[in-house]
PDB file of N, CA and C in Angstrom:
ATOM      1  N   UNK A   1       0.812  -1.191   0.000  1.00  0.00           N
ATOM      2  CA  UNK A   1       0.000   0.000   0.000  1.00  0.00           C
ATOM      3  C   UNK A   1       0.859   1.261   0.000  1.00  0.00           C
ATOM      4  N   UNK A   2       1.937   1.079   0.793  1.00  0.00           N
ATOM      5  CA  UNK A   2       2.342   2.130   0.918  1.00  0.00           C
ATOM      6  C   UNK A   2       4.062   2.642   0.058  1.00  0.00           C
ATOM      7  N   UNK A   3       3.993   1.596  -0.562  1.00  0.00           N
ATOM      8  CA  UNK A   3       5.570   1.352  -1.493  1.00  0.00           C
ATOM      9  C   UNK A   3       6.346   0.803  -0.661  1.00  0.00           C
ATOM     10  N   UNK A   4       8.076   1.050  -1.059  1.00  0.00           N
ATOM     11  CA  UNK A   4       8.815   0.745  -0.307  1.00  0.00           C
ATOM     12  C   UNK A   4      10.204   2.153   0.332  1.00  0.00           C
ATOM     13  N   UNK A   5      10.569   1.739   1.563  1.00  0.00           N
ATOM     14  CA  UNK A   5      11.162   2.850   2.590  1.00  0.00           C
ATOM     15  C   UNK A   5      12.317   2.785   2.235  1.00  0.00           C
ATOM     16  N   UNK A   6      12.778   4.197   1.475  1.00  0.00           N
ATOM     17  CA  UNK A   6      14.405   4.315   1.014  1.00  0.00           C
ATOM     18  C   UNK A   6      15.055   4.621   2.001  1.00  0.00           C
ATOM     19  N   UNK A   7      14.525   4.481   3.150  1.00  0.00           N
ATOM     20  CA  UNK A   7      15.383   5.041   4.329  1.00  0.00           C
ATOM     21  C   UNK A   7      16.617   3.941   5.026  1.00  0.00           C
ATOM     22  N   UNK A   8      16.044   2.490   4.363  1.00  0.00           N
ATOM     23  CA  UNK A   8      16.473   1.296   4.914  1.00  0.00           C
ATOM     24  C   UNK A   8      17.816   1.240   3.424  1.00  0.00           C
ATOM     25  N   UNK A   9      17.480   1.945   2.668  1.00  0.00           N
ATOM     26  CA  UNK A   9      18.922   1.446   1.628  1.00  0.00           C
ATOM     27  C   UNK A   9      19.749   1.912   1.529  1.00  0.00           C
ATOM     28  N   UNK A  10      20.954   1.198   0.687  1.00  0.00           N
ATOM     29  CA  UNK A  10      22.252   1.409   0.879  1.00  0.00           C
ATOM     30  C   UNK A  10      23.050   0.390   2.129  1.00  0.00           C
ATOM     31  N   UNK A  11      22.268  -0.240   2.500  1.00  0.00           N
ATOM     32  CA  UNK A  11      22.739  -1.443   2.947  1.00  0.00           C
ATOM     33  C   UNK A  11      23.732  -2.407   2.356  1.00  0.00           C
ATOM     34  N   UNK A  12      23.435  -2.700   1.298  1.00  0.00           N
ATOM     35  CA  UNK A  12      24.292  -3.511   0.656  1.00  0.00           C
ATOM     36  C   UNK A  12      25.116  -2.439  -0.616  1.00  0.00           C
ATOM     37  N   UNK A  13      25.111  -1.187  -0.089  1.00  0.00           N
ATOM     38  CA  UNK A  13      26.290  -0.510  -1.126  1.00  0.00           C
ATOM     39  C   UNK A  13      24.869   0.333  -2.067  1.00  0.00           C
ATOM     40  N   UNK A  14      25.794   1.278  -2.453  1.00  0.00           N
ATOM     41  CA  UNK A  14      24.929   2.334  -3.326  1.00  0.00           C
ATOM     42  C   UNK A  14      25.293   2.719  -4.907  1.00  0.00           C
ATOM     43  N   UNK A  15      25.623   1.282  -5.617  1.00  0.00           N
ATOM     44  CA  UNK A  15      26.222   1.942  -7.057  1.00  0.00           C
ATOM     45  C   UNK A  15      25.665   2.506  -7.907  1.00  0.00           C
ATOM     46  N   UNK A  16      24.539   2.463  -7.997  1.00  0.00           N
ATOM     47  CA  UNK A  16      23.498   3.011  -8.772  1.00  0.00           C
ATOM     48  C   UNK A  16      22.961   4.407  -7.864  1.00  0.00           C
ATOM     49  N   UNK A  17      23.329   4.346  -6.960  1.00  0.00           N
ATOM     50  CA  UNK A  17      22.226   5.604  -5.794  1.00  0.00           C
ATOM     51  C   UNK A  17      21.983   5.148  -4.910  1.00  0.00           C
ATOM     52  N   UNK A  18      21.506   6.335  -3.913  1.00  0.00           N
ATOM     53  CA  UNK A  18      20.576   5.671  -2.781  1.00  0.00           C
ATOM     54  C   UNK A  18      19.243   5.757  -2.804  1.00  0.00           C
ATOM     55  N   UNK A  19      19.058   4.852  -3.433  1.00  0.00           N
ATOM     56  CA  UNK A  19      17.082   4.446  -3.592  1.00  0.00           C
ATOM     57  C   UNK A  19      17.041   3.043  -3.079  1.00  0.00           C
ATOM     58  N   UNK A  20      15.742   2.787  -3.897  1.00  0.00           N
ATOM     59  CA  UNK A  20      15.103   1.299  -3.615  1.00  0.00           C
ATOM     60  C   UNK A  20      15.510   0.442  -5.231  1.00  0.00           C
ATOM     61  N   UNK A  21      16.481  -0.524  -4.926  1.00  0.00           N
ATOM     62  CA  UNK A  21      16.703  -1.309  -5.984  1.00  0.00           C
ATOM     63  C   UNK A  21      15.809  -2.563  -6.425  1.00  0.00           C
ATOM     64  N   UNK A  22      15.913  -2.904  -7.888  1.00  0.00           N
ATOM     65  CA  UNK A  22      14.846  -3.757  -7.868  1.00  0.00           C
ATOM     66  C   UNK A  22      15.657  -4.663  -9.004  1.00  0.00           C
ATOM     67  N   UNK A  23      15.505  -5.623  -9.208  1.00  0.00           N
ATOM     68  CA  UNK A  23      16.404  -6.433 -10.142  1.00  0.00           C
ATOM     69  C   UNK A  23      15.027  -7.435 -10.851  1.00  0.00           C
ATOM     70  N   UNK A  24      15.658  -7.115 -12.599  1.00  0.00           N
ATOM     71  CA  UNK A  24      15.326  -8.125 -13.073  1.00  0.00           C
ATOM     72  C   UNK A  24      14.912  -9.405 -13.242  1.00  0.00           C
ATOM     73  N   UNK A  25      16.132 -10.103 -12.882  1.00  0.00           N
ATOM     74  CA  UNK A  25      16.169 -11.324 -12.535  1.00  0.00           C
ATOM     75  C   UNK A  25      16.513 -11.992 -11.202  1.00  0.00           C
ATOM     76  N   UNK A  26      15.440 -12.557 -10.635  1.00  0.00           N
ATOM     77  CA  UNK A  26      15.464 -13.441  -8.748  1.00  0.00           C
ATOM     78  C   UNK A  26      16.392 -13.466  -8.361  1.00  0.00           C
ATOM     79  N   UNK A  27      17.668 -14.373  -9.331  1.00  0.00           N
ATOM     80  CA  UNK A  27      18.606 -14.984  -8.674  1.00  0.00           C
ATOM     81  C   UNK A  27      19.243 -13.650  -8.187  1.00  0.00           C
ATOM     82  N   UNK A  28      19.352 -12.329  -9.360  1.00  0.00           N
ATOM     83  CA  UNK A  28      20.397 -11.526  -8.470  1.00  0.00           C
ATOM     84  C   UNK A  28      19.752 -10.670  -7.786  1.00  0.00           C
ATOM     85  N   UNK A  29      18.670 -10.325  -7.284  1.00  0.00           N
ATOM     86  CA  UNK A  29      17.701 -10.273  -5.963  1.00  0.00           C
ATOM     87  C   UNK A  29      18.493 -11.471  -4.986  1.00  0.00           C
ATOM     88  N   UNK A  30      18.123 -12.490  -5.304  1.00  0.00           N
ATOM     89  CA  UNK A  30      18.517 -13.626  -4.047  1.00  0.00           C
ATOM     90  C   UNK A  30      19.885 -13.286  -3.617  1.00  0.00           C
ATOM     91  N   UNK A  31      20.479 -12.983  -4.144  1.00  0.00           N
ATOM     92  CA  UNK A  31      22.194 -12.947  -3.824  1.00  0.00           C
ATOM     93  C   UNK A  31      22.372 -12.108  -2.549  1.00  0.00           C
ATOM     94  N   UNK A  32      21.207 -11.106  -2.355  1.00  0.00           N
ATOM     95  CA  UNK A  32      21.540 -10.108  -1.111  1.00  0.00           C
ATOM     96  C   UNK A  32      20.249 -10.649   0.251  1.00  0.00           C
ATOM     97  N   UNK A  33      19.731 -11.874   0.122  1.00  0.00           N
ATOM     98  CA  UNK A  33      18.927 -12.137   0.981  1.00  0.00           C
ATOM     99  C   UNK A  33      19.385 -12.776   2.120  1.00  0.00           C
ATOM    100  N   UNK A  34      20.566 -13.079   2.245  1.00  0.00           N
ATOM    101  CA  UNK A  34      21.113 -14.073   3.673  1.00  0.00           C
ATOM    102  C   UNK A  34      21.305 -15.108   3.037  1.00  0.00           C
ATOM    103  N   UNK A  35      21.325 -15.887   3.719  1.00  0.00           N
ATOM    104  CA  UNK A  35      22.278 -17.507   3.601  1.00  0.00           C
ATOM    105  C   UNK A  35      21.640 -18.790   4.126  1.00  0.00           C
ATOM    106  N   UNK A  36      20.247 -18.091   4.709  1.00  0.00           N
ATOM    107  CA  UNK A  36      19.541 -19.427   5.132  1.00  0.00           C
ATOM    108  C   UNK A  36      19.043 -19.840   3.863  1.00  0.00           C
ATOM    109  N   UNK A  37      18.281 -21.409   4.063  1.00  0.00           N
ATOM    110  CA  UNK A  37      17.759 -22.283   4.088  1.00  0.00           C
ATOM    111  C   UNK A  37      16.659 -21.827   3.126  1.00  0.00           C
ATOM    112  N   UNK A  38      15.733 -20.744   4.049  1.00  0.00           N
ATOM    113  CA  UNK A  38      14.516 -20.005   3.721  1.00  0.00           C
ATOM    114  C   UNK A  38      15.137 -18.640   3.651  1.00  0.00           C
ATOM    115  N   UNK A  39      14.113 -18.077   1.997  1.00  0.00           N
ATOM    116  CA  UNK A  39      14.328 -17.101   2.028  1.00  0.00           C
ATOM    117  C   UNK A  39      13.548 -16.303   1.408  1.00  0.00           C
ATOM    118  N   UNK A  40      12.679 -14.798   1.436  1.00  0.00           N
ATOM    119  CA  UNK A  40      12.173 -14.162   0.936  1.00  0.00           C
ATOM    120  C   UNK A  40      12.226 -13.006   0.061  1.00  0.00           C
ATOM    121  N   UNK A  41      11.128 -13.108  -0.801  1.00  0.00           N
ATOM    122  CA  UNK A  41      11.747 -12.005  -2.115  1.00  0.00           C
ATOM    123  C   UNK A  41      10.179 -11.495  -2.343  1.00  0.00           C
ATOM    124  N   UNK A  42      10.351 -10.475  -2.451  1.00  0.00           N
ATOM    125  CA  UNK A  42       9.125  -9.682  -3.360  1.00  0.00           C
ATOM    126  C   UNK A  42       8.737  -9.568  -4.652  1.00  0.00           C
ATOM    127  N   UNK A  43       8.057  -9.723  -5.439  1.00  0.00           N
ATOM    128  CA  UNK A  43       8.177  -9.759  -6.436  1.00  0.00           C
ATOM    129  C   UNK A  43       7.108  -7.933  -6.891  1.00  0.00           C
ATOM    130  N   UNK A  44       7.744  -7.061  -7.410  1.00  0.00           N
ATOM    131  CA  UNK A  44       7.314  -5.755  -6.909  1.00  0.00           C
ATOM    132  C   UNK A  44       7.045  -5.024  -8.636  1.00  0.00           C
ATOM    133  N   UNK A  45       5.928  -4.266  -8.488  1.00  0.00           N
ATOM    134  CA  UNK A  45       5.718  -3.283  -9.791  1.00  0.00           C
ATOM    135  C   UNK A  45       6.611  -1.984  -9.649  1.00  0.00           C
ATOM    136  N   UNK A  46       7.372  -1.979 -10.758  1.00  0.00           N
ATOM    137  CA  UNK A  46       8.454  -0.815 -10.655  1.00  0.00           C
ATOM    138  C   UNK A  46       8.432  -0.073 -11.618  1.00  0.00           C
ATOM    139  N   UNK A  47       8.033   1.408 -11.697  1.00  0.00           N
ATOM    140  CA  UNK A  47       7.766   2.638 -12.357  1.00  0.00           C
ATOM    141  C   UNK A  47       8.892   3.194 -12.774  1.00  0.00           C
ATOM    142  N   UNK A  48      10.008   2.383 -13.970  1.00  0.00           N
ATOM    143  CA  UNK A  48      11.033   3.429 -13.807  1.00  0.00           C
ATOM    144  C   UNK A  48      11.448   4.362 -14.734  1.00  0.00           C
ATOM    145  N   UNK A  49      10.125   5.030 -15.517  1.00  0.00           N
ATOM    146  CA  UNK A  49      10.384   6.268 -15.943  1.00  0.00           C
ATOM    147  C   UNK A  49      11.175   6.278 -17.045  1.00  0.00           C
ATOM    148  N   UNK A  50      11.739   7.537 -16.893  1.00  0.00           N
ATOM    149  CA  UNK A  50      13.167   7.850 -18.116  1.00  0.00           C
ATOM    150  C   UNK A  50      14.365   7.238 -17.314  1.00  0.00           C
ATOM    151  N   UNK A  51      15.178   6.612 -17.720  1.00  0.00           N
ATOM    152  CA  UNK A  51      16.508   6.110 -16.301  1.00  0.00           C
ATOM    153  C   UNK A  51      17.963   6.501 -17.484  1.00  0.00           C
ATOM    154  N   UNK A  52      18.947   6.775 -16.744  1.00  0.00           N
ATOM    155  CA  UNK A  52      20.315   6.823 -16.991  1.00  0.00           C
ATOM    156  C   UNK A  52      21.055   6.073 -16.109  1.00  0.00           C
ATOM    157  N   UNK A  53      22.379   5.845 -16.849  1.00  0.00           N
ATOM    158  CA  UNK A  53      23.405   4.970 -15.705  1.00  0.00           C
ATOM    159  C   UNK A  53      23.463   5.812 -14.141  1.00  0.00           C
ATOM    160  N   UNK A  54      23.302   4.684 -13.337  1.00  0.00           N
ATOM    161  CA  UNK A  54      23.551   5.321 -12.006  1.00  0.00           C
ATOM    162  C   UNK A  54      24.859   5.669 -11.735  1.00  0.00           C
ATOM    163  N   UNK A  55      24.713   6.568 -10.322  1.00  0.00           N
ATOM    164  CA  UNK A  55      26.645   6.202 -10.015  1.00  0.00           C
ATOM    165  C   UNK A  55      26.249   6.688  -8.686  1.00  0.00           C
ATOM    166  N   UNK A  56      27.729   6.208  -7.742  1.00  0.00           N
ATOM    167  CA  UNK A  56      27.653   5.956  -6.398  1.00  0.00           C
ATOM    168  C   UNK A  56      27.163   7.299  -5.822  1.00  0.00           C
ATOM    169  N   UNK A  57      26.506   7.479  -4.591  1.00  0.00           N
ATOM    170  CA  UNK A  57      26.290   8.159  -3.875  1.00  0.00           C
ATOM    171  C   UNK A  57      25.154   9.485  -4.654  1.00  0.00           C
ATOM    172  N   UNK A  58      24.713   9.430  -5.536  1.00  0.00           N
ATOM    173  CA  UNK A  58      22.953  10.139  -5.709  1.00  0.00           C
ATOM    174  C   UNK A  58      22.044  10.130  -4.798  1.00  0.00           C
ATOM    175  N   UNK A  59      21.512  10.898  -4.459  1.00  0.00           N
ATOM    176  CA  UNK A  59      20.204  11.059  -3.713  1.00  0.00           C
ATOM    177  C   UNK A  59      18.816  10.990  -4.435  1.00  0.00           C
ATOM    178  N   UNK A  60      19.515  11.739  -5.701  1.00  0.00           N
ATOM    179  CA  UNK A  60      17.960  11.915  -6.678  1.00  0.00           C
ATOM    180  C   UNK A  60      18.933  11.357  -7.887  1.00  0.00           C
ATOM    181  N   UNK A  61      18.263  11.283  -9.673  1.00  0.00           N
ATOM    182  CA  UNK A  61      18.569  10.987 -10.284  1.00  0.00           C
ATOM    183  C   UNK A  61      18.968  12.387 -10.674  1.00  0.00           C
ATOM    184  N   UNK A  62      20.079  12.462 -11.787  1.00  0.00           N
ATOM    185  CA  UNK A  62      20.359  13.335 -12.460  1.00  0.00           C
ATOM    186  C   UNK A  62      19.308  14.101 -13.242  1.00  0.00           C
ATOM    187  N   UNK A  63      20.239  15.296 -13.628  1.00  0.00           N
ATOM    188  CA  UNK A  63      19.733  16.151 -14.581  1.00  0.00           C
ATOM    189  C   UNK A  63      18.974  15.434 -15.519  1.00  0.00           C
ATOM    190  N   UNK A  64      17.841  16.190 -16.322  1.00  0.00           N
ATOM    191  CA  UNK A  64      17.655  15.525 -17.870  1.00  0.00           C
ATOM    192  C   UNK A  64      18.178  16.894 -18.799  1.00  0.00           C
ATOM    193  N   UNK A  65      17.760  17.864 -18.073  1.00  0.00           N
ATOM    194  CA  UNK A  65      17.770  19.003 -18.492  1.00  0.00           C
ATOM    195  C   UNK A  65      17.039  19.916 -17.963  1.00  0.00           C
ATOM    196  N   UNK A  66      17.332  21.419 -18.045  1.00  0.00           N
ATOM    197  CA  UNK A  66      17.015  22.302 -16.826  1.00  0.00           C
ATOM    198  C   UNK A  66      15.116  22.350 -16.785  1.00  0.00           C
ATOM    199  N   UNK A  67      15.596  22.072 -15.544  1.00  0.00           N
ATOM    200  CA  UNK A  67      14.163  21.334 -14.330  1.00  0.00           C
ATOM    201  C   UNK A  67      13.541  20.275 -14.513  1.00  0.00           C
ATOM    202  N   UNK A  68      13.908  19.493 -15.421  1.00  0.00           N
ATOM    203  CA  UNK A  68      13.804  17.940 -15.483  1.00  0.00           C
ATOM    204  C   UNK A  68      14.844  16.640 -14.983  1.00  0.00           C
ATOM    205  N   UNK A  69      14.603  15.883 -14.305  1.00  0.00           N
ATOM    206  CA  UNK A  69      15.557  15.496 -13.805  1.00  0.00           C
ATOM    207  C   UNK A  69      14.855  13.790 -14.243  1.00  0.00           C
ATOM    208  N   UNK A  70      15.960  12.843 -14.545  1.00  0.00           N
ATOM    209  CA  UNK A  70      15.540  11.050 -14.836  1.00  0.00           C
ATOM    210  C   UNK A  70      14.505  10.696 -13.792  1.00  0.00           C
ATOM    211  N   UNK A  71      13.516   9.826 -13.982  1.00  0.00           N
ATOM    212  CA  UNK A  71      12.754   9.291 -13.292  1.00  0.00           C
ATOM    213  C   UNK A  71      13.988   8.243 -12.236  1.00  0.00           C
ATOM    214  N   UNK A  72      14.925   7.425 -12.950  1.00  0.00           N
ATOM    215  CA  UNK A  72      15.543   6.331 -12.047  1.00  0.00           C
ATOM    216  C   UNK A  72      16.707   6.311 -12.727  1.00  0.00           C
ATOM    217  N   UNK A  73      17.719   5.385 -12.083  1.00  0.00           N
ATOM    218  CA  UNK A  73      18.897   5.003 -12.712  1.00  0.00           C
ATOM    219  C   UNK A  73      18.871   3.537 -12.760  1.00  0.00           C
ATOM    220  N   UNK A  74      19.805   2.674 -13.805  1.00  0.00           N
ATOM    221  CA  UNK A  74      19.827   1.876 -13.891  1.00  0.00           C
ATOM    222  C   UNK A  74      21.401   1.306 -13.904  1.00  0.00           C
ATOM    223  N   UNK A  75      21.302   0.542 -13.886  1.00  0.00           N
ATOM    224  CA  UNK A  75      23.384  -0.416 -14.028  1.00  0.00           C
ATOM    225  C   UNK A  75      23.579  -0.208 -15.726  1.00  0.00           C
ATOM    226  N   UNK A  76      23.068  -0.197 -16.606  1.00  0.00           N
ATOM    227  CA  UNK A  76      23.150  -0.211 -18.179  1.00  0.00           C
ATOM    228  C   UNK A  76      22.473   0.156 -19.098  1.00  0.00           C
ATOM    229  N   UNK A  77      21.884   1.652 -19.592  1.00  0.00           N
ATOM    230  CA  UNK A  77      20.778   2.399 -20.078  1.00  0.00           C
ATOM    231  C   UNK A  77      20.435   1.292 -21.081  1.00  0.00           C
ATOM    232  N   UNK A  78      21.701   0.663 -22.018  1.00  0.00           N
ATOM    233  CA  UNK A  78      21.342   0.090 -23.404  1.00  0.00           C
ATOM    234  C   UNK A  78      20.637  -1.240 -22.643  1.00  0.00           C
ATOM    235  N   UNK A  79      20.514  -2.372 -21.748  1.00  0.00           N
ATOM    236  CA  UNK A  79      20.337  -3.641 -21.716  1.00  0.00           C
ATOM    237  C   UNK A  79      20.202  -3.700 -19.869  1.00  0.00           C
ATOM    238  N   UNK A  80      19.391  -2.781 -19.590  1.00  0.00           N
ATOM    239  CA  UNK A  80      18.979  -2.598 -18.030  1.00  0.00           C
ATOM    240  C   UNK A  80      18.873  -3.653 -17.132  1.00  0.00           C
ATOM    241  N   UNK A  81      19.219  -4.206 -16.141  1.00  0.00           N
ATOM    242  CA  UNK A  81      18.870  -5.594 -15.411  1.00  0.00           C
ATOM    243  C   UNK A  81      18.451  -5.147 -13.704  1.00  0.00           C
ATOM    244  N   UNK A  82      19.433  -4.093 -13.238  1.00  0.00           N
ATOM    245  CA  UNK A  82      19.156  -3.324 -12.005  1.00  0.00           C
ATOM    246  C   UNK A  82      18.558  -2.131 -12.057  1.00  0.00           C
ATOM    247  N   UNK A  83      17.038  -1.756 -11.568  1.00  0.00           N
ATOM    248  CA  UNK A  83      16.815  -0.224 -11.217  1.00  0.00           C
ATOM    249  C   UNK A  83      17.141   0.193 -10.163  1.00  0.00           C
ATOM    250  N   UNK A  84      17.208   1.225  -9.608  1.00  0.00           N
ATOM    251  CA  UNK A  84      17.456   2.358  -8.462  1.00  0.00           C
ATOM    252  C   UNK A  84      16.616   2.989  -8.693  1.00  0.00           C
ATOM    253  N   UNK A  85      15.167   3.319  -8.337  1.00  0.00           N
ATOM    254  CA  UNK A  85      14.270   4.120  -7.792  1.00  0.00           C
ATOM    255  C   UNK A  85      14.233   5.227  -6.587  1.00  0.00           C
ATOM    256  N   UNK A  86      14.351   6.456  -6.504  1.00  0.00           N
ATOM    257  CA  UNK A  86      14.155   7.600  -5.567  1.00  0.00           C
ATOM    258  C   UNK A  86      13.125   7.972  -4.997  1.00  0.00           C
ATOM    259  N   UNK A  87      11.891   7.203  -5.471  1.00  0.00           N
ATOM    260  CA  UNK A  87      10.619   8.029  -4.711  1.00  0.00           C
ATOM    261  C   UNK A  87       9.806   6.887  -4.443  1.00  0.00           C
ATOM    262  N   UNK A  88       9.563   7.155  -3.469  1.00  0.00           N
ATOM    263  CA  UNK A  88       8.792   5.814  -2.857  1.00  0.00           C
ATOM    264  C   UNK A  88       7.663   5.587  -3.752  1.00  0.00           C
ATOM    265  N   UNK A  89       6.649   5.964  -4.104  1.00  0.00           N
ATOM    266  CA  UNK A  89       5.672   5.794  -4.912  1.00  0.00           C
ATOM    267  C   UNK A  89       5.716   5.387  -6.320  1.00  0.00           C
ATOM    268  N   UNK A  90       7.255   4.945  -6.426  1.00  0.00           N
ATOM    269  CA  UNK A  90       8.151   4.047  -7.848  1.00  0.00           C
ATOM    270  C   UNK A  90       7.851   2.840  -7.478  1.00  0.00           C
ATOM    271  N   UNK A  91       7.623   2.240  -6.607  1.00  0.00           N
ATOM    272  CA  UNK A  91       7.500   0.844  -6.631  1.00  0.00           C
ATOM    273  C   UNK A  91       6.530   0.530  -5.389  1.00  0.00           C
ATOM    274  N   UNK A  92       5.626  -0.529  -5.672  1.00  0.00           N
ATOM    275  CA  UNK A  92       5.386  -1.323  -4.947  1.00  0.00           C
ATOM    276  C   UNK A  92       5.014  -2.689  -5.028  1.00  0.00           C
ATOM    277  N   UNK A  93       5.171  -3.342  -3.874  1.00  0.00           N
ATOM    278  CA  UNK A  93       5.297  -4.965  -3.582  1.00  0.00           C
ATOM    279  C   UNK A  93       3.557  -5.269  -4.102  1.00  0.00           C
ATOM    280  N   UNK A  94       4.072  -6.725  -4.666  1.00  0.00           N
ATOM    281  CA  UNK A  94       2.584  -7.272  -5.282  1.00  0.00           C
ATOM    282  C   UNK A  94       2.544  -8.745  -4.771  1.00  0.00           C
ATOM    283  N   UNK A  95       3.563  -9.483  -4.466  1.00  0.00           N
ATOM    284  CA  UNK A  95       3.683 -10.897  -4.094  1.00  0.00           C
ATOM    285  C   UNK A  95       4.617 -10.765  -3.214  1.00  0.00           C
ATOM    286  N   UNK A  96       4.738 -11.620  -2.359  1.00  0.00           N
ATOM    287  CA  UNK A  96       5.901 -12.011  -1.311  1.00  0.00           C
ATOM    288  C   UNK A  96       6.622 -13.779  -1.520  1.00  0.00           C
ATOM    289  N   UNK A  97       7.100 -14.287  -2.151  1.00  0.00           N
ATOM    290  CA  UNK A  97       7.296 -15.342  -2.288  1.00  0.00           C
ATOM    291  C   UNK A  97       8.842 -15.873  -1.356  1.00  0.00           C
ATOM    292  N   UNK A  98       8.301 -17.175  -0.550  1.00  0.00           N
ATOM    293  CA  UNK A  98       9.606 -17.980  -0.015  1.00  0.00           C
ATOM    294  C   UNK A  98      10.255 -18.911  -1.235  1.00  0.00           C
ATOM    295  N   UNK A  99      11.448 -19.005  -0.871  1.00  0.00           N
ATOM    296  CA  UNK A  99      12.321 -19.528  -1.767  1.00  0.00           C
ATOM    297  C   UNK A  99      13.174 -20.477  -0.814  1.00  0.00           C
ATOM    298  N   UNK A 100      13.352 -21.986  -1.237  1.00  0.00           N
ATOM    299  CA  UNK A 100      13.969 -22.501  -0.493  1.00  0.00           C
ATOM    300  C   UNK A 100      14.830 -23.155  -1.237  1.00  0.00           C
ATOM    301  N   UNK A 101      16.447 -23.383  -0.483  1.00  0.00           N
ATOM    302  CA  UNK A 101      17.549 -23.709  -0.998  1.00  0.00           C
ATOM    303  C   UNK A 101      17.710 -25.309  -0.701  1.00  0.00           C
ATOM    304  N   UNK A 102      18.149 -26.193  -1.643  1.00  0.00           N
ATOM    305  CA  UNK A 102      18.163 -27.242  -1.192  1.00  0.00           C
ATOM    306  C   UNK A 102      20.003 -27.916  -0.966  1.00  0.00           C
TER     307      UNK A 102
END
């Protein structure tokens, strides 16, 4: 309901920015979930606008041009796999799915 809290990121490093990251593909979501057994992932609707390459330490996305600024950043404008989202109302959770390692 209410998106997700950029206040909690940058936990695992900020190369793209400090937003809410969202990945393409599970597995590299899974890679930052812990090491148990059981593990949880969101599977989330993500709004990401106009995006440019990220880079470390952003708060907001860059310029587009004067008083426009990118909706998000991404790891690779041409072939995107990671977003970085800045505004909470860029994404929100739609499923919660466990994942278990065997």
């Amino acid at each position: 309901q209410n998106g997700f809290n950029r206040a909690y990121g940058g936990r695992h490093g900020s190369k793209l920015g400090r937003g809410s990251y969202f990945a393409e593909e599970a597995t590299f979501a899974l890679r930052f979930c812990g090491r148990s057994q059981h593990r949880a992932i969101f599977l989330a609707g993500v709004l990401p606008g106009r995006f440019c390459r990220g880079a470390e330490g952003l708060v907001e996305p860059p310029a587009l041009d004067a008083g426009t600024r990118y909706d998000s950043t991404v790891d690779d404008p041409a072939n995107p796999k990671v977003f970085c989202v800045f505004r909470d109302f860029q994404a929100i959770p739609l499923y919660l799915a466990e994942v278990a390692s065997s």
